[in-house]
N, C-alpha and C. Protein backbone atom coordinates (compact mmCIF):
# COMPACT_ATOMS: atom_id res chain seq x y z
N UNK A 1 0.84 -1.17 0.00
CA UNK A 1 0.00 0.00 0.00
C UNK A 1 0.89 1.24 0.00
N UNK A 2 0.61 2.37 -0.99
CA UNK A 2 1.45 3.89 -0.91
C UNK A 2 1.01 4.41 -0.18
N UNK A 3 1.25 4.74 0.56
CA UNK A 3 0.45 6.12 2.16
C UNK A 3 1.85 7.36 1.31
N UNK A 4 1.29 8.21 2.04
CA UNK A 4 1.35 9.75 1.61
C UNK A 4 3.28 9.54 2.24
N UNK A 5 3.70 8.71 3.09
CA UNK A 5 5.48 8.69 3.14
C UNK A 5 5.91 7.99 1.82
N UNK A 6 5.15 6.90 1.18
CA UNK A 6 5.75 6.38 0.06
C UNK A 6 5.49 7.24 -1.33
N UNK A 7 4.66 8.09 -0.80
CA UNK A 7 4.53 9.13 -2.55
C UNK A 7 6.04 9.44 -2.65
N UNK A 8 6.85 10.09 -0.99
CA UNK A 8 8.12 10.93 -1.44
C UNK A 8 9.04 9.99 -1.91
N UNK A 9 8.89 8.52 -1.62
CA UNK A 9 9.77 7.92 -2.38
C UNK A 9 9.79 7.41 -3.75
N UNK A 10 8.27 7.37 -3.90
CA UNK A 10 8.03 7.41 -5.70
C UNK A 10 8.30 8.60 -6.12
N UNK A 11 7.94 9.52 -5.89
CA UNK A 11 8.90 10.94 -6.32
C UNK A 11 9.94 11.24 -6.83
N UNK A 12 10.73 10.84 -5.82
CA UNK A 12 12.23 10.20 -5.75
C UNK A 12 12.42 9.57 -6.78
N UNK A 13 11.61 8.45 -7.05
CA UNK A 13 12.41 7.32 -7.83
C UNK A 13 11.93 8.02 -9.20
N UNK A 14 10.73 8.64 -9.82
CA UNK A 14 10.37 9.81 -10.65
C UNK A 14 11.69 10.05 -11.10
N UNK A 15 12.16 10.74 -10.37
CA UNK A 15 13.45 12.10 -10.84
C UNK A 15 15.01 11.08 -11.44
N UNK A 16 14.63 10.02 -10.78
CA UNK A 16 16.60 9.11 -11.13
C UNK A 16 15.94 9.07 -12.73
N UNK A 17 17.75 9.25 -13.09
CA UNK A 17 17.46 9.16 -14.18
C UNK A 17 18.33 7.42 -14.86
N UNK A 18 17.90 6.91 -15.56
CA UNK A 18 16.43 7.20 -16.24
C UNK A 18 15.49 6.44 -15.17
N UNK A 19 14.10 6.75 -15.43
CA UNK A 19 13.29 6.16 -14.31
C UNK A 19 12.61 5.57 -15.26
N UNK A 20 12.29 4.29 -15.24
CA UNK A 20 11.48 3.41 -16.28
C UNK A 20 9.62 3.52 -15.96
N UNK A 21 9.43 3.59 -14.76
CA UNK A 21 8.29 3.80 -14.70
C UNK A 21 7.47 4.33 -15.59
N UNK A 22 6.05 3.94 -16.65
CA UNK A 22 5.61 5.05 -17.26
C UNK A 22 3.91 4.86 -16.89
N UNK A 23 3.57 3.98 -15.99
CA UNK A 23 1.98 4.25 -15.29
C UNK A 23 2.11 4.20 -13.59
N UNK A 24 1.36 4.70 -13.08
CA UNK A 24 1.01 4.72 -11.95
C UNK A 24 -0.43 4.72 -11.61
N UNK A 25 -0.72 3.78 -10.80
CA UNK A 25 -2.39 3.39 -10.94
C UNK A 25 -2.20 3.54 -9.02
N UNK A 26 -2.66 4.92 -8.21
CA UNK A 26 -2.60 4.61 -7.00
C UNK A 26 -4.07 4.19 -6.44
N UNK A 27 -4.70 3.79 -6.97
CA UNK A 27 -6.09 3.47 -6.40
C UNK A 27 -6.06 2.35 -5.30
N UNK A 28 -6.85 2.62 -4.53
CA UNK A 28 -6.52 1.50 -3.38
C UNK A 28 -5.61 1.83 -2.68
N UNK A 29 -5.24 2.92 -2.60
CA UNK A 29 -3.90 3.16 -1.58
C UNK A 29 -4.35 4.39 -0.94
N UNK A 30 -3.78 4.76 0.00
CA UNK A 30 -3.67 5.75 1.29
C UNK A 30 -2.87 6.88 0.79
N UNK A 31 -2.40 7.66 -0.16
CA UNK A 31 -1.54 8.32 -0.55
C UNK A 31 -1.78 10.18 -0.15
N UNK A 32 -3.08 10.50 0.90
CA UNK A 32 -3.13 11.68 1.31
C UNK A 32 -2.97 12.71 -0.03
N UNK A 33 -3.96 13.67 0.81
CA UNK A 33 -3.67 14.95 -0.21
C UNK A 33 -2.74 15.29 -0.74
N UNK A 34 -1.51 15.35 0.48
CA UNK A 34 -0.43 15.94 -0.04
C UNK A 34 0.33 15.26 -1.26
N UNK A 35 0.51 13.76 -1.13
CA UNK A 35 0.61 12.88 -1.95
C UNK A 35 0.54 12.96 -3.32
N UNK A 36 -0.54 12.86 -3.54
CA UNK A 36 -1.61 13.18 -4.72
C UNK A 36 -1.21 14.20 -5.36
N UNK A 37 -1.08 15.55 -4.43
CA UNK A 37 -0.36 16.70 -5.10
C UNK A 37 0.74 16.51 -5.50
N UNK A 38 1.79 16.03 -4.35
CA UNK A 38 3.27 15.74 -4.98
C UNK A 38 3.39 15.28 -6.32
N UNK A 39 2.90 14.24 -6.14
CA UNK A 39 2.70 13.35 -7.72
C UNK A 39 1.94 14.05 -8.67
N UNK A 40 1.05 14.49 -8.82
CA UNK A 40 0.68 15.11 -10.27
C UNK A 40 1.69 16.27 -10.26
N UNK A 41 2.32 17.06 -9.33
CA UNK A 41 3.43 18.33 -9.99
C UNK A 41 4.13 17.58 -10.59
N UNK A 42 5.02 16.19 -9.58
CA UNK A 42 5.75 15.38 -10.72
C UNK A 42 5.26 15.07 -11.99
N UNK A 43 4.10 14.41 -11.96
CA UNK A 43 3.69 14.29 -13.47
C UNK A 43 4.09 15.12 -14.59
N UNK A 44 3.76 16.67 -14.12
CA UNK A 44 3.69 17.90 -14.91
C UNK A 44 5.23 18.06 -15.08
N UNK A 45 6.04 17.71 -14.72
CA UNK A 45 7.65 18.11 -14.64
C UNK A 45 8.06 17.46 -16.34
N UNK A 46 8.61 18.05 -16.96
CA UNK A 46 8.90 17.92 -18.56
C UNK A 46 9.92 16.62 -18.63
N UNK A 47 10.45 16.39 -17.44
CA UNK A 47 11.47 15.65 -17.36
C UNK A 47 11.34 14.00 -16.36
N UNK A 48 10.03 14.04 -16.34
CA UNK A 48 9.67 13.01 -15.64
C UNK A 48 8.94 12.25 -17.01
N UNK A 49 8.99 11.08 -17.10
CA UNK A 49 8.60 10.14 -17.99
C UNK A 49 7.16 9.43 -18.30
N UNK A 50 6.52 9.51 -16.90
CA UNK A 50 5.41 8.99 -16.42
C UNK A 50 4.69 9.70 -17.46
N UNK A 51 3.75 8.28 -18.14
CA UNK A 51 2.68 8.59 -19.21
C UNK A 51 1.45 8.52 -18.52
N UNK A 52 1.02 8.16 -17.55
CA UNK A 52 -0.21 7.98 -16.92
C UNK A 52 -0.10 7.70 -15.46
N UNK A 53 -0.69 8.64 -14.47
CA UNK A 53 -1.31 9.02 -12.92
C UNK A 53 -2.55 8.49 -13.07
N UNK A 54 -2.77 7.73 -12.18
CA UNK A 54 -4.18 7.29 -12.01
C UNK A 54 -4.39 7.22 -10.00
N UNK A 55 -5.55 7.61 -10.07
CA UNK A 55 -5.92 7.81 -8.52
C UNK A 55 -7.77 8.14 -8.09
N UNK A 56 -7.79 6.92 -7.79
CA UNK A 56 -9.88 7.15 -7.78
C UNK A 56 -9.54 6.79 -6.15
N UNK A 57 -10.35 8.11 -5.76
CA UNK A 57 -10.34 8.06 -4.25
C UNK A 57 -11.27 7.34 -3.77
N UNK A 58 -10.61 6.36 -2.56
CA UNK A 58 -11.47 5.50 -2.00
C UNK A 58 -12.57 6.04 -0.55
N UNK A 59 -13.69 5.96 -0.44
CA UNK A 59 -14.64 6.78 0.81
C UNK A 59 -14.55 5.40 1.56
C-alpha cells in the first residue's frame, strides 16, 4: 500500500534518471492529499517520464 510517506519515495524514484516507470495506478492506496499533489506536480515536470497518474479516491 502507498500512504502519503511512500509518494516521497516514488517521487524520488520519478526524478533518477532514467526512471522506467511510465503508469502509476494509485487506487486502493492511502496516498493523502499531499501525496496526490506531490505526484501530479511530478507528473507535470517535462522531465519526468510517467505517461499515466491514475488515482480514484477510495470513501
Amino acid at each position: 500500500m502507498v500512504t502519503e510517506k511512500g509518494c516521497h519515495y516514488v517521487s524520488s524514484a520519478l526524478s533518477s534518471n532514467p526512471s522506467h516507470l511510465r503508469e502509476l495506478d494509485l487506487s486502493y492506496n492511502h496516498p493523502g492529499d499531499s501525496g496526490v499533489k506531490l505526484l501530479s506536480e511530478k507528473h507535470k515536470d517535462p522531465n519526468c517520464k510517467l505517461d499515466k497518474l491514475k488515482y480514484v479516491k477510495q470513501e
